[in-house]
N, C-alpha and C. Protein backbone atom coordinates (compact mmCIF):
# COMPACT_ATOMS: atom_id res chain seq x y z
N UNK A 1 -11.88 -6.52 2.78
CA UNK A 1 -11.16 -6.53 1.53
C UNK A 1 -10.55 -7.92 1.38
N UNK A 2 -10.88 -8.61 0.16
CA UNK A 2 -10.22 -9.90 -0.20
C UNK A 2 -8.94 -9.64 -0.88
N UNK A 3 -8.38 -10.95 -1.23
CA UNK A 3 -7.17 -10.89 -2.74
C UNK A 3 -7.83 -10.37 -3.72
N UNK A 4 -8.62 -11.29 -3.94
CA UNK A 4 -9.57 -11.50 -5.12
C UNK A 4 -9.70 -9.46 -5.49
N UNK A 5 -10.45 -8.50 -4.47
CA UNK A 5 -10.72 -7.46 -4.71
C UNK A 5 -9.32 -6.46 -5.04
N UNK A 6 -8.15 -6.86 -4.36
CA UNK A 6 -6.87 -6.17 -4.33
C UNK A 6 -6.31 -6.34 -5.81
N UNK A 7 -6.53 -7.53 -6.14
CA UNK A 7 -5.88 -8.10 -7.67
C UNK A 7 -6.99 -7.16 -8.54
N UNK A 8 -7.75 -6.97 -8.15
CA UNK A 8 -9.11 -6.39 -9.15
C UNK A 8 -8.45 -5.34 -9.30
N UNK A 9 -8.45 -4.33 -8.11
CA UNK A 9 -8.22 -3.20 -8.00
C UNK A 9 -6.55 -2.66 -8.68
N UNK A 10 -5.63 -3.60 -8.64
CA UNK A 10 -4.52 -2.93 -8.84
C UNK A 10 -4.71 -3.72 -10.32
N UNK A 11 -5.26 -4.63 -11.18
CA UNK A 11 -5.21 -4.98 -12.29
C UNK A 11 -4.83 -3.60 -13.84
N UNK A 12 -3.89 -4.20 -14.20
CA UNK A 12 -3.01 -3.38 -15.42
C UNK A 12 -2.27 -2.33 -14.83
N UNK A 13 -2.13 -2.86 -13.59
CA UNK A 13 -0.86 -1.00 -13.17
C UNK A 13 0.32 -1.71 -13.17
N UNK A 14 1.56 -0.73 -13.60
CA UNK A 14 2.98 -1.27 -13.69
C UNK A 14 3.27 -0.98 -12.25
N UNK A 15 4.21 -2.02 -12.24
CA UNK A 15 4.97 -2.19 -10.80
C UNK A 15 5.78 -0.49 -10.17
N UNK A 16 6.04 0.04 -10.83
CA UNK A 16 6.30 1.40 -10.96
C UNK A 16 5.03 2.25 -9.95
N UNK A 17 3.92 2.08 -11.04
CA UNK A 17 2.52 2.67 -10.35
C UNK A 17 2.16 2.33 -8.84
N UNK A 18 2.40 1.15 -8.91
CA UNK A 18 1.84 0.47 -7.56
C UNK A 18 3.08 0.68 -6.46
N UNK A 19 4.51 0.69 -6.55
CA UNK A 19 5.33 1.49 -5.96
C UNK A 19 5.18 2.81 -5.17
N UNK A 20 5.05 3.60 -6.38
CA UNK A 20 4.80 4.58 -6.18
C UNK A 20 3.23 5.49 -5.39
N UNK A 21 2.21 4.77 -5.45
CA UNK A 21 1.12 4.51 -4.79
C UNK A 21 1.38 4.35 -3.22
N UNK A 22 2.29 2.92 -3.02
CA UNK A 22 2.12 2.44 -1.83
C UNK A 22 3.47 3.74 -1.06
N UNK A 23 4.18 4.13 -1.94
CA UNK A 23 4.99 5.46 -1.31
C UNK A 23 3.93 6.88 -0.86
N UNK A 24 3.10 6.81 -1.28
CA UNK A 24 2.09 7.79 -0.72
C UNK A 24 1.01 7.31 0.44
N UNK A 25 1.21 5.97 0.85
CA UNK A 25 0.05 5.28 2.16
C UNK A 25 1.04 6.32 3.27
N UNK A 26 -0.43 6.40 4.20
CA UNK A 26 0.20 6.93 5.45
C UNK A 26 1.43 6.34 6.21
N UNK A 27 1.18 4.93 6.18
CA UNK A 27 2.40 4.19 7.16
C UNK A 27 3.73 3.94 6.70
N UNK A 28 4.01 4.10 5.35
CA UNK A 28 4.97 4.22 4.30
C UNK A 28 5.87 5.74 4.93
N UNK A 29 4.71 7.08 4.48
CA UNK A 29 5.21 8.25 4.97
C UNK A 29 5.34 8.63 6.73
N UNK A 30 4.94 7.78 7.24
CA UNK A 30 5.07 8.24 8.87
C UNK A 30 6.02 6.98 9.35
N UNK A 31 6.40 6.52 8.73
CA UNK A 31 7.32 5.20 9.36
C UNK A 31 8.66 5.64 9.08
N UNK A 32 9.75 5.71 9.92
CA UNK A 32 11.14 6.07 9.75
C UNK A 32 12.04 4.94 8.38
N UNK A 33 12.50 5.42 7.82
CA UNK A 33 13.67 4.17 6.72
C UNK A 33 14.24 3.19 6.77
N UNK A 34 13.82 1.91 6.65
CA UNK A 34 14.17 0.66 7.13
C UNK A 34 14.18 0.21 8.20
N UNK A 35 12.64 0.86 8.87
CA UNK A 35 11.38 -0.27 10.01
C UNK A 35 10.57 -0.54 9.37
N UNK A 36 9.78 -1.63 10.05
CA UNK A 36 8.96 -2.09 9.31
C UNK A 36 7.30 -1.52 9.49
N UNK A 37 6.66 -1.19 9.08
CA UNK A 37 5.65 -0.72 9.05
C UNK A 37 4.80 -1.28 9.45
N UNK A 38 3.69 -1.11 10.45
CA UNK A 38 2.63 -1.90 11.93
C UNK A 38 2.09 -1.59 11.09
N UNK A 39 1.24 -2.97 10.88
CA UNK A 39 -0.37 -3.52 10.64
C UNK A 39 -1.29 -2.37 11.20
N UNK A 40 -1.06 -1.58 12.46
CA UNK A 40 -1.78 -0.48 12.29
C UNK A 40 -2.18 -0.03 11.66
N UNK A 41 -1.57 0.57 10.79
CA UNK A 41 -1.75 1.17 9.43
C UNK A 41 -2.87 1.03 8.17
N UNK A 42 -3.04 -0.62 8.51
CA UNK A 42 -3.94 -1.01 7.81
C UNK A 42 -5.27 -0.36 7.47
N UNK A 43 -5.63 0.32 8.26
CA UNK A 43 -7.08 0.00 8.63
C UNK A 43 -6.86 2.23 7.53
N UNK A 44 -5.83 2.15 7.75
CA UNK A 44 -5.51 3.69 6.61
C UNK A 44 -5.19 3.47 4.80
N UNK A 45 -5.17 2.46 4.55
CA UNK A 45 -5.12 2.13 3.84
C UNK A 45 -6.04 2.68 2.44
N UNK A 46 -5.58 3.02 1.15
CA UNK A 46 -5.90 3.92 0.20
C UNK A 46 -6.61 3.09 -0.95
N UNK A 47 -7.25 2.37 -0.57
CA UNK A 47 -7.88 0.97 -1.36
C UNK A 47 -9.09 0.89 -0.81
């Protein structure tokens, strides 16, 4: 996955949308409230 494809993909969503999106990734919901979330995660990613 590039920029180039990420900018594609999230192109015309309000910041709201894309918020709310990245509040539904696995590492978002399995990560405790103000840690930071492992690059692990990545590879779960909803994109």
């Amino acid at each position: 996955m590039t920029l180039a494809s990420v900018k594609k993909h999230f192109k015309g969503w309000t910041a709201k949308k894309i918020t709310d999106h990245s509040h539904e990734e696995k590492g978002y919901t399995e990560t405790p409230n103000n840690q930071p979330i492992s690059y692990a995660y990545s590879e779960d990613l909803m994109i």
